[in-house]
Protein backbone atom coordinates (compact mmCIF):
# COMPACT_ATOMS: atom_id res chain seq x y z
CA UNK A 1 72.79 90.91 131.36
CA UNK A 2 70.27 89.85 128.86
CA UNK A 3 69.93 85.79 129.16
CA UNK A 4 69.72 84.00 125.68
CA UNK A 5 67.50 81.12 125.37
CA UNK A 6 67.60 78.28 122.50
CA UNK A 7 65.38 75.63 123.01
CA UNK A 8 65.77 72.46 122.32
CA UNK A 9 64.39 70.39 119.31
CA UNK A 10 64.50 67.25 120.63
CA UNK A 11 62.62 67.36 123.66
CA UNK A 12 62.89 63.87 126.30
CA UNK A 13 60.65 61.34 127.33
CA UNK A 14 59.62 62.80 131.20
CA UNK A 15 59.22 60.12 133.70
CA UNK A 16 55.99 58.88 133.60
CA UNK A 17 55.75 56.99 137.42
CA UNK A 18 56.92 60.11 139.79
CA UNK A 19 56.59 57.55 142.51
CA UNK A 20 59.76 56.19 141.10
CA UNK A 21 61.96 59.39 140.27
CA UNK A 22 64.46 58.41 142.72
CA UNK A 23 67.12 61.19 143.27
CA UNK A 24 69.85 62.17 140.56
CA UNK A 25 68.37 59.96 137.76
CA UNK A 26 66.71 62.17 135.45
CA UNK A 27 67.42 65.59 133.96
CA UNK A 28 65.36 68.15 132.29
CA UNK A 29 65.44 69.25 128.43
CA UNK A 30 67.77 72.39 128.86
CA UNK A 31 70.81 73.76 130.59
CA UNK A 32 72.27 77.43 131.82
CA UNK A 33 75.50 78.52 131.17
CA UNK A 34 78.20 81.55 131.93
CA UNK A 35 81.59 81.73 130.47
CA UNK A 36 84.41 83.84 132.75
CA UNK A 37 87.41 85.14 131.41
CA UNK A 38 89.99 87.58 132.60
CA UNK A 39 89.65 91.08 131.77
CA UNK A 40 86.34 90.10 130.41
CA UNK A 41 84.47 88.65 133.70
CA UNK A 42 80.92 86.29 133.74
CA UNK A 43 79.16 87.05 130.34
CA UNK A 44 77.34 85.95 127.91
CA UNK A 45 74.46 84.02 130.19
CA UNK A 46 72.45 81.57 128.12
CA UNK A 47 70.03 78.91 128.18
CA UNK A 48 70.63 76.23 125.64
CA UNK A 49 69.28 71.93 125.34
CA UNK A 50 71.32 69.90 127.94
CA UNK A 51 74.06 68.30 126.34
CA UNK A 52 77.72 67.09 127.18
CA UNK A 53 80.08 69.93 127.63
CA UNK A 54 83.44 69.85 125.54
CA UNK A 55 86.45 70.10 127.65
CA UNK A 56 90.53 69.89 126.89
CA UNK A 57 92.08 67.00 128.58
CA UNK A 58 93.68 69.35 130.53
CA UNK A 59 91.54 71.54 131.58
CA UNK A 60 92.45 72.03 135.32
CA UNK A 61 89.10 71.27 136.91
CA UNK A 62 90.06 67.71 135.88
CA UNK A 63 93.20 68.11 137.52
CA UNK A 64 93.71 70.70 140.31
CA UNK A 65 89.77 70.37 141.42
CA UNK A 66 88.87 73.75 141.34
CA UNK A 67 85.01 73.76 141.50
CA UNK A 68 82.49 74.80 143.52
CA UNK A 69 78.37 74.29 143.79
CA UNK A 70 75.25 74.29 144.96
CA UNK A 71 72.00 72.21 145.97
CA UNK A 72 68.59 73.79 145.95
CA UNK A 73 64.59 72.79 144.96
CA UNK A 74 61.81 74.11 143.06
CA UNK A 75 58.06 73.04 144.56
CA UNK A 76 55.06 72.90 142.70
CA UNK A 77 52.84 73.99 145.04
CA UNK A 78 49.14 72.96 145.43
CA UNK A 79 48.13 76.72 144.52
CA UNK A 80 50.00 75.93 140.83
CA UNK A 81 53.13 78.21 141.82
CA UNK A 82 56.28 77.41 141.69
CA UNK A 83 58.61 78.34 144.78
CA UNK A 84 62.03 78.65 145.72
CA UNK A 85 63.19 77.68 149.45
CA UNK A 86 65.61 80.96 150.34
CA UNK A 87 67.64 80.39 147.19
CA UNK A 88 69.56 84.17 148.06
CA UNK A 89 71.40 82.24 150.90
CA UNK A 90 72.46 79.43 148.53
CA UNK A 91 73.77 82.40 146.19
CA UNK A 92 75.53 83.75 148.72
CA UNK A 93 76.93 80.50 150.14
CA UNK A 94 78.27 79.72 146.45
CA UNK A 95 80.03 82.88 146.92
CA UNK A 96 81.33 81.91 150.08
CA UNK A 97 82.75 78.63 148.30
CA UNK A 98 84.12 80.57 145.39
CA UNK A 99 86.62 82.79 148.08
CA UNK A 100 88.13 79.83 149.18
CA UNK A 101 88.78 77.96 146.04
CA UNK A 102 90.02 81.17 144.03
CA UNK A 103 87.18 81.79 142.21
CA UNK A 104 85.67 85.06 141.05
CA UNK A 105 82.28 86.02 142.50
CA UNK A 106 79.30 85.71 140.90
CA UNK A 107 76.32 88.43 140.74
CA UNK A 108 73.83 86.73 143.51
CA UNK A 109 70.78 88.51 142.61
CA UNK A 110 71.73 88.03 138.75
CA UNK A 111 72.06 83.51 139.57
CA UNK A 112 68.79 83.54 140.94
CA UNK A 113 67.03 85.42 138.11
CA UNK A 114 69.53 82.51 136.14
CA UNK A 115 67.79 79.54 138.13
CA UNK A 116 64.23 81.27 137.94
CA UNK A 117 64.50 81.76 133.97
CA UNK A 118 65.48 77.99 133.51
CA UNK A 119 63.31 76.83 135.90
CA UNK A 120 60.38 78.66 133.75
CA UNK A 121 61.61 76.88 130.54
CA UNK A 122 61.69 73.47 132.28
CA UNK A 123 58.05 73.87 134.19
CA UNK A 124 56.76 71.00 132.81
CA UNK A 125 59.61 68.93 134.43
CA UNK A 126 58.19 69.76 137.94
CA UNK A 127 56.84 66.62 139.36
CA UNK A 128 53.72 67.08 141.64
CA UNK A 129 54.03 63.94 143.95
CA UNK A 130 53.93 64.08 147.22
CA UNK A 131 57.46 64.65 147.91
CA UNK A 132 58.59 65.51 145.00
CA UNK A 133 60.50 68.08 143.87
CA UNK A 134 62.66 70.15 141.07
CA UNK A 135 66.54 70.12 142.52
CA UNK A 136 68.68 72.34 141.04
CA UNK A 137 72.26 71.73 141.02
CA UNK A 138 74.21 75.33 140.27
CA UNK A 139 78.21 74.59 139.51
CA UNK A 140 81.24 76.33 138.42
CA UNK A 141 84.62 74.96 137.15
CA UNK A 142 87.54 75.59 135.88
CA UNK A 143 88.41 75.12 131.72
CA UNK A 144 91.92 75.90 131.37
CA UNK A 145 93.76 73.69 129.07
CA UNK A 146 96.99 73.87 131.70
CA UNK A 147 98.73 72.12 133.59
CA UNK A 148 100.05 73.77 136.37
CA UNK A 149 98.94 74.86 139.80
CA UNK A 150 97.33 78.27 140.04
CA UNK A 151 93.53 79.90 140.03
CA UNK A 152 91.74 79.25 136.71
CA UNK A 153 91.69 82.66 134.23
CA UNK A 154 88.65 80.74 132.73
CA UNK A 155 85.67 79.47 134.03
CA UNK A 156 82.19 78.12 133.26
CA UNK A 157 79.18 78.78 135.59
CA UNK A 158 76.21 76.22 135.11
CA UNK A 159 73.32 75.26 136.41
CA UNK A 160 71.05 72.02 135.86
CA UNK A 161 67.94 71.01 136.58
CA UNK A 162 66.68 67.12 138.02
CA UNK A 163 63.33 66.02 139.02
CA UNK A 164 63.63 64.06 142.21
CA UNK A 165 61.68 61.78 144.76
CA UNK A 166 63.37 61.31 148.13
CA UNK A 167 66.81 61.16 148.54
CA UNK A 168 67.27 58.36 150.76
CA UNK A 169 65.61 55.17 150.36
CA UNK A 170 64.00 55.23 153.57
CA UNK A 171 62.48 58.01 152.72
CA UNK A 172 61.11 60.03 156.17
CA UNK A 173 62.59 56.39 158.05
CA UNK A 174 64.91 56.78 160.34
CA UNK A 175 68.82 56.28 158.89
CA UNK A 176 71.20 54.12 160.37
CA UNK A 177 74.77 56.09 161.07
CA UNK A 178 78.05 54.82 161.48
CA UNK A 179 80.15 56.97 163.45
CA UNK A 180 83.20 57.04 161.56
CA UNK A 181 86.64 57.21 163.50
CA UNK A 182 89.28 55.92 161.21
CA UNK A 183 89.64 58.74 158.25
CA UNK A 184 89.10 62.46 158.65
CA UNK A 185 87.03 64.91 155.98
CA UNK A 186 88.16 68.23 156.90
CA UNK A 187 89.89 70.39 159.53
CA UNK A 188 89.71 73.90 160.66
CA UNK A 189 91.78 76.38 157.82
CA UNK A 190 90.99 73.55 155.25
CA UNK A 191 87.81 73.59 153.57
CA UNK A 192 85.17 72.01 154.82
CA UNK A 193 83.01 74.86 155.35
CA UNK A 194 82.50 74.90 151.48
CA UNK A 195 80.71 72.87 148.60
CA UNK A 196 83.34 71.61 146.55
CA UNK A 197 83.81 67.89 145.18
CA UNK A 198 87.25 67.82 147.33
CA UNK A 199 85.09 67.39 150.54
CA UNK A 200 83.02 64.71 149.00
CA UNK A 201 86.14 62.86 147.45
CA UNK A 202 87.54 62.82 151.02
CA UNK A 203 84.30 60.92 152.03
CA UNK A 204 83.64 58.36 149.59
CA UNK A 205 86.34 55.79 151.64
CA UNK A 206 84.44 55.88 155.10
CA UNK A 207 81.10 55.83 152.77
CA UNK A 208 81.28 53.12 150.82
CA UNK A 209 82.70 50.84 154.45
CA UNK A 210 79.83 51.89 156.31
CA UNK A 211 77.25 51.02 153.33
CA UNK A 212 79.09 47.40 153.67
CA UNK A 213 77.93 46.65 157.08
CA UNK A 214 74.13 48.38 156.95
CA UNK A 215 74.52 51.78 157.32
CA UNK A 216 73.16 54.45 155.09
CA UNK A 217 76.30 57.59 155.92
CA UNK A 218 78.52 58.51 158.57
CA UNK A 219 78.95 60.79 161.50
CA UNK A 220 82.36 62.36 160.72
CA UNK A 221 83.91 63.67 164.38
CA UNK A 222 86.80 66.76 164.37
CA UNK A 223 90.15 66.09 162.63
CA UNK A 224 91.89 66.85 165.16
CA UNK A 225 90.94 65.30 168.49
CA UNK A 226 88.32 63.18 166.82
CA UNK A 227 86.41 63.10 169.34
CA UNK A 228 83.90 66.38 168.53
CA UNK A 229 80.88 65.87 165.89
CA UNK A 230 80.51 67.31 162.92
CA UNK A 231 78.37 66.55 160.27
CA UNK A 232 76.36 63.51 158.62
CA UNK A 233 78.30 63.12 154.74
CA UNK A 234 75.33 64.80 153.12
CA UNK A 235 73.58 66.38 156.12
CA UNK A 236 74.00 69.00 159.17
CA UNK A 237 73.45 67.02 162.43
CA UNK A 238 71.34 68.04 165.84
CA UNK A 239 70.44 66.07 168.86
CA UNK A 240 67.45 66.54 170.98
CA UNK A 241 68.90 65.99 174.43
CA UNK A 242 66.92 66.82 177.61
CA UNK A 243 65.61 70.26 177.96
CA UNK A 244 68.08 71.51 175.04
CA UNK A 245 68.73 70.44 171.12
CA UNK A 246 72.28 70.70 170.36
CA UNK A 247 73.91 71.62 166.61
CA UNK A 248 77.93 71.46 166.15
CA UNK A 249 79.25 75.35 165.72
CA UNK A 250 80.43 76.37 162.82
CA UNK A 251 84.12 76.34 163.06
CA UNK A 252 85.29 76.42 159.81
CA UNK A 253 85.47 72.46 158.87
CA UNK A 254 81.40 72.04 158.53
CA UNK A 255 78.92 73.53 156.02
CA UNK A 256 76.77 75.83 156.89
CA UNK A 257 73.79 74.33 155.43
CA UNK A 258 70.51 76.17 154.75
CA UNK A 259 68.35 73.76 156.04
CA UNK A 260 70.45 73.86 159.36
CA UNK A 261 70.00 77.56 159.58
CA UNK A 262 66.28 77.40 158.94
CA UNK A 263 66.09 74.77 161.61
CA UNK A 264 67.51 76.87 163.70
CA UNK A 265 65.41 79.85 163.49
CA UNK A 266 62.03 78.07 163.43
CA UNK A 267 62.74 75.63 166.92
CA UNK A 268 64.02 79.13 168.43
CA UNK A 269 60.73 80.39 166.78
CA UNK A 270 59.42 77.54 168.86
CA UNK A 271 60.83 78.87 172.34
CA UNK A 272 63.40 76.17 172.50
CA UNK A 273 66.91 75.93 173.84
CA UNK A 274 68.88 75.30 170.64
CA UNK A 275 72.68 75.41 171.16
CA UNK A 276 75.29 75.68 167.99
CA UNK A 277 78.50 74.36 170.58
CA UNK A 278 81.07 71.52 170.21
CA UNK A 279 79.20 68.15 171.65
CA UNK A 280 81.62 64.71 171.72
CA UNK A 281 80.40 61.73 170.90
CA UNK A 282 81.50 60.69 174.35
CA UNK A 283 78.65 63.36 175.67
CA UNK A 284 76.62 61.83 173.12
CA UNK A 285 76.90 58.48 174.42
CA UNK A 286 76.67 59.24 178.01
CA UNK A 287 73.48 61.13 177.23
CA UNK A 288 72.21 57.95 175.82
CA UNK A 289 72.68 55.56 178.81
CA UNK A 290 71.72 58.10 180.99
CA UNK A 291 67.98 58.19 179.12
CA UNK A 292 68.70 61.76 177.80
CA UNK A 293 69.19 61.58 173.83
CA UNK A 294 65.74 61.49 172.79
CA UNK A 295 65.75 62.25 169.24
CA UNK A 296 68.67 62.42 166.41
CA UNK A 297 67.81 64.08 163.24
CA UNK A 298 70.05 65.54 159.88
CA UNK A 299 68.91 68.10 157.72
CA UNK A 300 69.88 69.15 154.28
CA UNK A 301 68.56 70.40 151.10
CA UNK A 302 68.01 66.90 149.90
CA UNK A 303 66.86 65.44 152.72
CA UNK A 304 64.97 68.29 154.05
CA UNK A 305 65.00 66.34 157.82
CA UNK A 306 66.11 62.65 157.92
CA UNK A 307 65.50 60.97 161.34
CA UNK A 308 68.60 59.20 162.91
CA UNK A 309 67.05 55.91 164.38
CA UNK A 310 70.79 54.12 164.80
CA UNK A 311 74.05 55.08 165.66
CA UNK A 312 77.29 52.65 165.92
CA UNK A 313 80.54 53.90 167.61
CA UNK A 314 82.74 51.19 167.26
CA UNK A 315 80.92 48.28 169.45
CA UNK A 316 77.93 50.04 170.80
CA UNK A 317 74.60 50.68 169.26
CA UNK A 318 72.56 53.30 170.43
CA UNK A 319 69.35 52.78 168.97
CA UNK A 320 67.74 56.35 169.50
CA UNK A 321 63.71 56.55 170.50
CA UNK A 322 63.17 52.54 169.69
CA UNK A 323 64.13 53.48 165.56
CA UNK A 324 60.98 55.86 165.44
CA UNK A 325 61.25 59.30 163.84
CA UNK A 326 60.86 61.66 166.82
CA UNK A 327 57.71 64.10 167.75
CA UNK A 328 60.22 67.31 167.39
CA UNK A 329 61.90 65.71 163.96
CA UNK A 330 58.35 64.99 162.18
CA UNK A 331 57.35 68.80 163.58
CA UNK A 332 60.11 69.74 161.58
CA UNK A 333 59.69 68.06 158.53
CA UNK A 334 56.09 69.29 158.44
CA UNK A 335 56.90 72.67 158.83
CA UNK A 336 59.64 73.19 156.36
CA UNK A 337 58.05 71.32 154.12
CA UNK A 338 54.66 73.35 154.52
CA UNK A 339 56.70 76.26 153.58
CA UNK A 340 58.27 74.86 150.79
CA UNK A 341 54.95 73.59 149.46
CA UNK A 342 53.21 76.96 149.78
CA UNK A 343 51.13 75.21 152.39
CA UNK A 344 52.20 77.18 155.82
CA UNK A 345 53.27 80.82 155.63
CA UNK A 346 56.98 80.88 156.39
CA UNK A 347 58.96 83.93 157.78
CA UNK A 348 59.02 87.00 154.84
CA UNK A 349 61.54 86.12 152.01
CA UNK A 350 61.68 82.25 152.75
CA UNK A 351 59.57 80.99 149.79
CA UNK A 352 60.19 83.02 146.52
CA UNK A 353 57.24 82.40 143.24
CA UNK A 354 58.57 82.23 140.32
């Protein structure tokens, strides 16, 4: 399909101090969109000046929540490219996330040519910071005007662009954590393992406590016997214990994050014992008075790595190597983000040009 582009007349003001971008503050001059309709599927793909998008009061999204998206950067690179970071397994993930919620696949190779086309009409929006970056925030929703329970006949697939420092205000500081043990997220068969605002809505309670005594997200343990780890709100958690770093398994009720996976491949890369297995926090906190959790550390598209230099379960405090990011978490960080930034050759097909 041929993508349409109008650009815009009106073109913003860009940010001027990229020192002060922030994250989720700022978007760029245009927009992509997709309509879906039955009998017709995704078509006409165009580019067009971001604006507000007309919808029926009851269109079902607003109602029912069916919607689904995605998270992923743009670099500028020192070499003047511009690179993805493995956008093909955030294609494929949004396809993952549109099975569960009832929503008709999308043509992966087709959304990343969609994200590199809007990306090239938005280049000058690219800050080139030190840790900045383009984040690109792919979505699709339902627009029914119905109200009734049942998958959406029409959809609209979209994708916007927002320049972006770092995401938390610490920055590469180690995060506080509250582990949470009063609400649950998600549970095996539900859908957790997806990106949809459901999961996030579930969150916001156990969020927005933790914030009020100091702490920047929570640790969400298993629905079920809540006693097993899971994830950080906004990130994919692993724990350097000694002689192994451990990563909850995907079991259905956690995302399978991109960032994770890299992780994963580079510290095996490494010659490290990396284990994707159920780990309670009561193993966590044993490890800790025994002297053997020596690093915590999440990892997300966002975040890219985000040192854990806190964690509260209930009454204790484990403060986790004295509050300092950890030799193994700032390795991380340094790699992935050499890739990213064109700096460090990654493994073949991790860091598309545009």
């Amino acid at each position: 399909m041929e993508i349409k582009i109008e650009r815009t007349k009106n073109p913003k003001t860009r940010p001027s101090d990229e020192s002060k971008l922030g994250f989720g503050n700022y978007y760029t001059d245009h927009m992509f969109i997709m309509n879906y309709d039955e009998g017709q599927g995704w078509h006409d793909p165009r580019i067009v000046p971001y604006a507000p998008v007309e919808l029926d009061p009851a269109a079902m999204c607003l109602h029912y929540g069916q919607e689904v998206f995605e998270g992923l950067k743009a670099y500028r690179c020192e070499d003047g490219e511009v690179r993805l970071f493995r956008p093909d397994k955030n294609m494929a993930r949004l396809n993952l996330s549109n099975d569960r919620l009832c929503i008709p696949p999308i043509d992966e190779e087709f959304a990343v040519e969609a994200i590199k086309t809007l990306v090239k009409v938005d280049e000058d929006w690219i800050p080139s910071a030190e840790g900045t970056s383009l984040y690109i925030r792919p979505f699709i929703f339902a627009i029914d005007a119905h109200i009734g329970v049942h998958p959406a006949k029409h959809l609209l697939f979209m994708i916007i662009l927002s320049p972006v420092g770092a995401y938390y205000p610490e920055g590469l500081n180690p995060v506080k954590i509250y582990v949470e043990t009063n609400y649950v997220r998600a549970v095996k068969g539900g859908m957790g393992f997806t990106k949809t605002g459901g999961n996030y809505a579930a969150s916001l309670k156990a969020q927005d406590e933790a914030e009020k005594v100091g702490y920047t997200q929570v640790l969400w343990l298993d629905g079920v016997e809540r006693k097993y780890v899971e994830e950080v709100g906004t990130m994919n958690v692993f724990f350097v214990l000694d002689g192994e770093v451990v990563t909850p398994a995907l079991q259905g009720s956690i995302l399978g994050g991109i960032t994770r996976m890299s992780c994963i491949e580079i510290l095996k890369s490494w010659g490290l014992n990396v284990s994707e297995r159920r780990i309670s926090i009561d193993e966590l906190s044993k490890a800790y008075d025994e002297g053997r959790l020596l690093e915590a550390f999440g990892s997300g598209t966002a975040a890219v790595i985000s040192p854990i230099g806190e964690l509260r379960w209930g009454d204790k405090v484990m403060e986790i190597n004295n509050g300092e990011i950890g030799e193994l978490s700032q390795k991380l960080y340094d790699t992935l983000t050499g890739i990213q930034w064109g700096k460090i050759e990654g493994p073949e097909g991790w860091s598309v040009k545009i």
